[in-house]
C-alpha atoms as a PDB file:
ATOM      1  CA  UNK A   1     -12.295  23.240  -9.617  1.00  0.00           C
ATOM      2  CA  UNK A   2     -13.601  21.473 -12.982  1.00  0.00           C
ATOM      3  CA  UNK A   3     -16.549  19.865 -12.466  1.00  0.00           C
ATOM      4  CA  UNK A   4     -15.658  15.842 -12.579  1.00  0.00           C
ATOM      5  CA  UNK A   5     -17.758  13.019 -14.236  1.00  0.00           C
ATOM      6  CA  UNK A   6     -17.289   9.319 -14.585  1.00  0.00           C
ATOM      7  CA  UNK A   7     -16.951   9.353 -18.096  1.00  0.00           C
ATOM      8  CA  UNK A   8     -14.185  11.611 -18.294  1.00  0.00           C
ATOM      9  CA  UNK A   9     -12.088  11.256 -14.717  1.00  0.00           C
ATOM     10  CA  UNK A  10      -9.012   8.891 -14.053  1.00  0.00           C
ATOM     11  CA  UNK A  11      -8.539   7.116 -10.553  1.00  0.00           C
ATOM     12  CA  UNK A  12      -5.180   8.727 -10.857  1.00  0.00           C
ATOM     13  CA  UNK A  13      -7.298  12.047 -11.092  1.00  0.00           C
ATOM     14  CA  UNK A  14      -9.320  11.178  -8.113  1.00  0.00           C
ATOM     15  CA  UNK A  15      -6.205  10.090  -5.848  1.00  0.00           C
ATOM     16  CA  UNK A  16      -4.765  13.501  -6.491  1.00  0.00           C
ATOM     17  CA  UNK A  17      -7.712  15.687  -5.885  1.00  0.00           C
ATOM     18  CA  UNK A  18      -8.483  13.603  -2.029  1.00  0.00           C
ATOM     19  CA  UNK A  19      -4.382  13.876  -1.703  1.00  0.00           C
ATOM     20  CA  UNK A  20      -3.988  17.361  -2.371  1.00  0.00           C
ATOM     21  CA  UNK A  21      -7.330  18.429  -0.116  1.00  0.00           C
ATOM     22  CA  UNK A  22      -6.100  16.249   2.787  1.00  0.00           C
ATOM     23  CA  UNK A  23      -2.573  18.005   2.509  1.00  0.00           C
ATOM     24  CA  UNK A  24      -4.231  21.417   1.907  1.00  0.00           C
ATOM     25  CA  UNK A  25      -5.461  20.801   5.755  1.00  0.00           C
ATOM     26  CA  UNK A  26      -2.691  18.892   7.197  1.00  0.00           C
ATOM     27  CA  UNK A  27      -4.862  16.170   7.700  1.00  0.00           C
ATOM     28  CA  UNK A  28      -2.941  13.371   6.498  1.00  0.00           C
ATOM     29  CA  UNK A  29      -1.460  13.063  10.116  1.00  0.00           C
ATOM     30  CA  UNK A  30      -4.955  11.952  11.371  1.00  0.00           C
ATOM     31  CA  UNK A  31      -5.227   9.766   8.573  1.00  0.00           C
ATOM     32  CA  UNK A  32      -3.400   6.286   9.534  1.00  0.00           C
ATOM     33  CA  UNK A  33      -4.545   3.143   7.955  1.00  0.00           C
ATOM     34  CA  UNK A  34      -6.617   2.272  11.305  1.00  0.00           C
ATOM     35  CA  UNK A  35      -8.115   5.444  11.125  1.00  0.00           C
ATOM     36  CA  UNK A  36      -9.273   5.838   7.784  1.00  0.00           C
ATOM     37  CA  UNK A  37     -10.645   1.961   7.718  1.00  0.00           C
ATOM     38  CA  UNK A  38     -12.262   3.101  10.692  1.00  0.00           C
ATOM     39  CA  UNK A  39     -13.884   6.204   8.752  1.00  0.00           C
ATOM     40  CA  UNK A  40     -14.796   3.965   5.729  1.00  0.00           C
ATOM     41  CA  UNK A  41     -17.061   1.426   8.030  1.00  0.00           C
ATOM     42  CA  UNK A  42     -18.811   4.797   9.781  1.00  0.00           C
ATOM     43  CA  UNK A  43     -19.727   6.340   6.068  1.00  0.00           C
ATOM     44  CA  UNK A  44     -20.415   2.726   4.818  1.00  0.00           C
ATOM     45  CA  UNK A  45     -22.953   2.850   7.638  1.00  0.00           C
ATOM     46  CA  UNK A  46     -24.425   6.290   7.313  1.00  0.00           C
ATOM     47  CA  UNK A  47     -25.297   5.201   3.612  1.00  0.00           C
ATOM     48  CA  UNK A  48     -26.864   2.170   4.968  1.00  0.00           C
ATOM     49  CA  UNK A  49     -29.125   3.961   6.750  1.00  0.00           C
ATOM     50  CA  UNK A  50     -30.983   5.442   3.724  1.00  0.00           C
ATOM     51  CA  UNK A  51     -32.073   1.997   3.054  1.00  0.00           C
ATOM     52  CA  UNK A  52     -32.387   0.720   6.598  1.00  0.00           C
ATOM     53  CA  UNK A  53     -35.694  -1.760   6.934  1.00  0.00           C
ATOM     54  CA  UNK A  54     -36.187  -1.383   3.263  1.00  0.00           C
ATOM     55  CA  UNK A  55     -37.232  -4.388   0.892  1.00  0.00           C
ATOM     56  CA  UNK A  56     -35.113  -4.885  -2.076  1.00  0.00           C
ATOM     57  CA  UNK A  57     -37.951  -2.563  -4.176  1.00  0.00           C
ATOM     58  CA  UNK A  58     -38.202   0.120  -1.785  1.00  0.00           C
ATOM     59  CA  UNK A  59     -34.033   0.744  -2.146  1.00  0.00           C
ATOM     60  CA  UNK A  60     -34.591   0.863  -5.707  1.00  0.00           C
ATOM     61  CA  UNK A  61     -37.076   3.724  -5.142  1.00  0.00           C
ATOM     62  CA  UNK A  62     -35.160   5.531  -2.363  1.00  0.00           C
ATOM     63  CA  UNK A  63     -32.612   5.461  -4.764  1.00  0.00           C
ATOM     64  CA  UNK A  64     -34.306   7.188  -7.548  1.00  0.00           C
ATOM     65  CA  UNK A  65     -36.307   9.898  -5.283  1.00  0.00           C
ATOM     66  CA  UNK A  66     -34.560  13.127  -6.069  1.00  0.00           C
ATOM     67  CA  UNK A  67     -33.935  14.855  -2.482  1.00  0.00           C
ATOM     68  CA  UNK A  68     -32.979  11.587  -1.374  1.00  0.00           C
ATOM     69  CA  UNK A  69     -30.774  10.759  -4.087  1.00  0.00           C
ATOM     70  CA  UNK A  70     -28.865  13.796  -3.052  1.00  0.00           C
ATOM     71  CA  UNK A  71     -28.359  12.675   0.094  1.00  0.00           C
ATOM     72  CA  UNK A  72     -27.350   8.941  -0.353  1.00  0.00           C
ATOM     73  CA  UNK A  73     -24.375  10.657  -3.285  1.00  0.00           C
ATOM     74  CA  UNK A  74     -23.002  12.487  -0.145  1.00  0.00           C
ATOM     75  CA  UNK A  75     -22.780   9.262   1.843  1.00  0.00           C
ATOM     76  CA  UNK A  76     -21.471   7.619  -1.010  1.00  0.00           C
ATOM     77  CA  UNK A  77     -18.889   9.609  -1.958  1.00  0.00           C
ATOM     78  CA  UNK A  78     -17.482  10.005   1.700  1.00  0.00           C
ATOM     79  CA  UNK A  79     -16.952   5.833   1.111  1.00  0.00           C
ATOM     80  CA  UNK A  80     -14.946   6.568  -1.730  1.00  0.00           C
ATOM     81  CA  UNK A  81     -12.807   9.627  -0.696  1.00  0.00           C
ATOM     82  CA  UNK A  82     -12.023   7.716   2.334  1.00  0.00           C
ATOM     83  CA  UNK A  83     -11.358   4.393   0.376  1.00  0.00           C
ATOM     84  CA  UNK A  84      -9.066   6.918  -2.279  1.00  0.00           C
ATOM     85  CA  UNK A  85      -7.661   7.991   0.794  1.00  0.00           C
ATOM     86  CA  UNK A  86      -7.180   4.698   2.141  1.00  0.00           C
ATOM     87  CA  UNK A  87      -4.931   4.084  -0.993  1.00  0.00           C
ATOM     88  CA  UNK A  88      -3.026   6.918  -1.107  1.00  0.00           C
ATOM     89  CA  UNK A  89      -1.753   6.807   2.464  1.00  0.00           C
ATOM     90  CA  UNK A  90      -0.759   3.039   2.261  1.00  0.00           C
ATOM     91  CA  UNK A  91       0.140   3.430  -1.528  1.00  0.00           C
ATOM     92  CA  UNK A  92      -1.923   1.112  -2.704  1.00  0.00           C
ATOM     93  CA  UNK A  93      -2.513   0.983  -6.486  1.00  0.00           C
ATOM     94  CA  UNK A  94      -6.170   0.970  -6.426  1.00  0.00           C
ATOM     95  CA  UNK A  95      -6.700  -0.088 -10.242  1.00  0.00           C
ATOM     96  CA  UNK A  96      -4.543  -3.124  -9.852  1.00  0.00           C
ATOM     97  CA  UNK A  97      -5.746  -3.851  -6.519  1.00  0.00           C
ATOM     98  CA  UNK A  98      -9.241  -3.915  -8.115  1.00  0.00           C
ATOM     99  CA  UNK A  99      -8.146  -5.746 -11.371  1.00  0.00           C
ATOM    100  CA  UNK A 100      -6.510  -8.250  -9.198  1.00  0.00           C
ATOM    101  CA  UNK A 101      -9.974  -8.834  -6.943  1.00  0.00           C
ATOM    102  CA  UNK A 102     -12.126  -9.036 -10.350  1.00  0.00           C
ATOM    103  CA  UNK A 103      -9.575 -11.720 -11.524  1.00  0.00           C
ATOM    104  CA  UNK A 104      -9.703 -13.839  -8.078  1.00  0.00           C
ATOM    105  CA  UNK A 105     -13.531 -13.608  -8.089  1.00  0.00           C
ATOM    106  CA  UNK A 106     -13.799 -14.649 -11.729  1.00  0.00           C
ATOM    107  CA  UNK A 107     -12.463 -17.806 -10.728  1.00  0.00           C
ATOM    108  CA  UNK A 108     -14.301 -17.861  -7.805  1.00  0.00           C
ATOM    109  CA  UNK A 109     -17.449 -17.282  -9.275  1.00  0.00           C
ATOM    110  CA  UNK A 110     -17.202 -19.093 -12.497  1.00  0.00           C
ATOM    111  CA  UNK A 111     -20.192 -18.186 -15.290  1.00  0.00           C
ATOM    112  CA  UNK A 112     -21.521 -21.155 -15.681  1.00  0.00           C
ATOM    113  CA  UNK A 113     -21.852 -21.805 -11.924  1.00  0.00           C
ATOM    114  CA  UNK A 114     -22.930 -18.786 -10.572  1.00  0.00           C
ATOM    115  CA  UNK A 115     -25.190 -17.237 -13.638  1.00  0.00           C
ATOM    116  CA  UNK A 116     -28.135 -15.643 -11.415  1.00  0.00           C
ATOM    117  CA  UNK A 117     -27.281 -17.443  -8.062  1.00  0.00           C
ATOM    118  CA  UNK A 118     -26.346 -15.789  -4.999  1.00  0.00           C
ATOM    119  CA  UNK A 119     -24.442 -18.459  -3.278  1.00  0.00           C
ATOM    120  CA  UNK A 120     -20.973 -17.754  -1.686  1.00  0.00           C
ATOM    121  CA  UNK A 121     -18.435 -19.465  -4.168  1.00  0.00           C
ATOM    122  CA  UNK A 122     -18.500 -22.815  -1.382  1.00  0.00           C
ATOM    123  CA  UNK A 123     -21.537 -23.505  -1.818  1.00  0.00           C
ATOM    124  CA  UNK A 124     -21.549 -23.230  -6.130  1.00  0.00           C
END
């Protein structure tokens, strides 16, 4: 397998790769949309963990320790295999359902209200 970076790898890329290695182990008949939403909250919570009781300055540094770091890109990247997953299974077009989200949260979260304020869109 070719090693994969950000710079250089397509979603569509991606989607393939989680398809082909859940159908490589007949998984996808474990993986219903309950399931796999199910999966995504457990690794969202195993990540959280590496930063559990931390201040904001502490994550930062947890972040950047190297045998930590290696650790926390694990966690991470079971979120996003099981959110590619996710996709895949209910045929969601991930790019447009991401565009779309960006788009509703632009208006949202207008510039000139919400410049360097963390204030739900209400309360702008």
């Amino acid at each position: 397998m070719a090693a994969l970076a950000d710079s250089t790898t397509t979603i569509s890329e991606l989607k393939a790769r989680v398809l082909t290695f859940a159908r490589e182990r007949d998984w996808e008949q474990f993986h219903s949309p309950k399931n796999l939403s199910m999966a995504l909250a457990a690794e969202s919570g195993e990540l959280m963990e590496h930063f559990l009781w931390a201040t904001g300055e502490q994550s930062q540094a947890i972040a950047r320790d190297p045998a930590k770091r290696v650790r926390i890109a694990d966690e991470l990247a079971d979120v996003v295999i099981y959110a590619i997953e996710f996709a895949n299974i209910t045929g969601l077009d991930l790019a447009a359902a991401i565009e779309a989200k960006m788009a509703a949260n632009a208006q949202k979260y207008p510039v000139e209200k919400a410049r360097g304020r963390s204030d739900k869109y209400t309360d702008l």
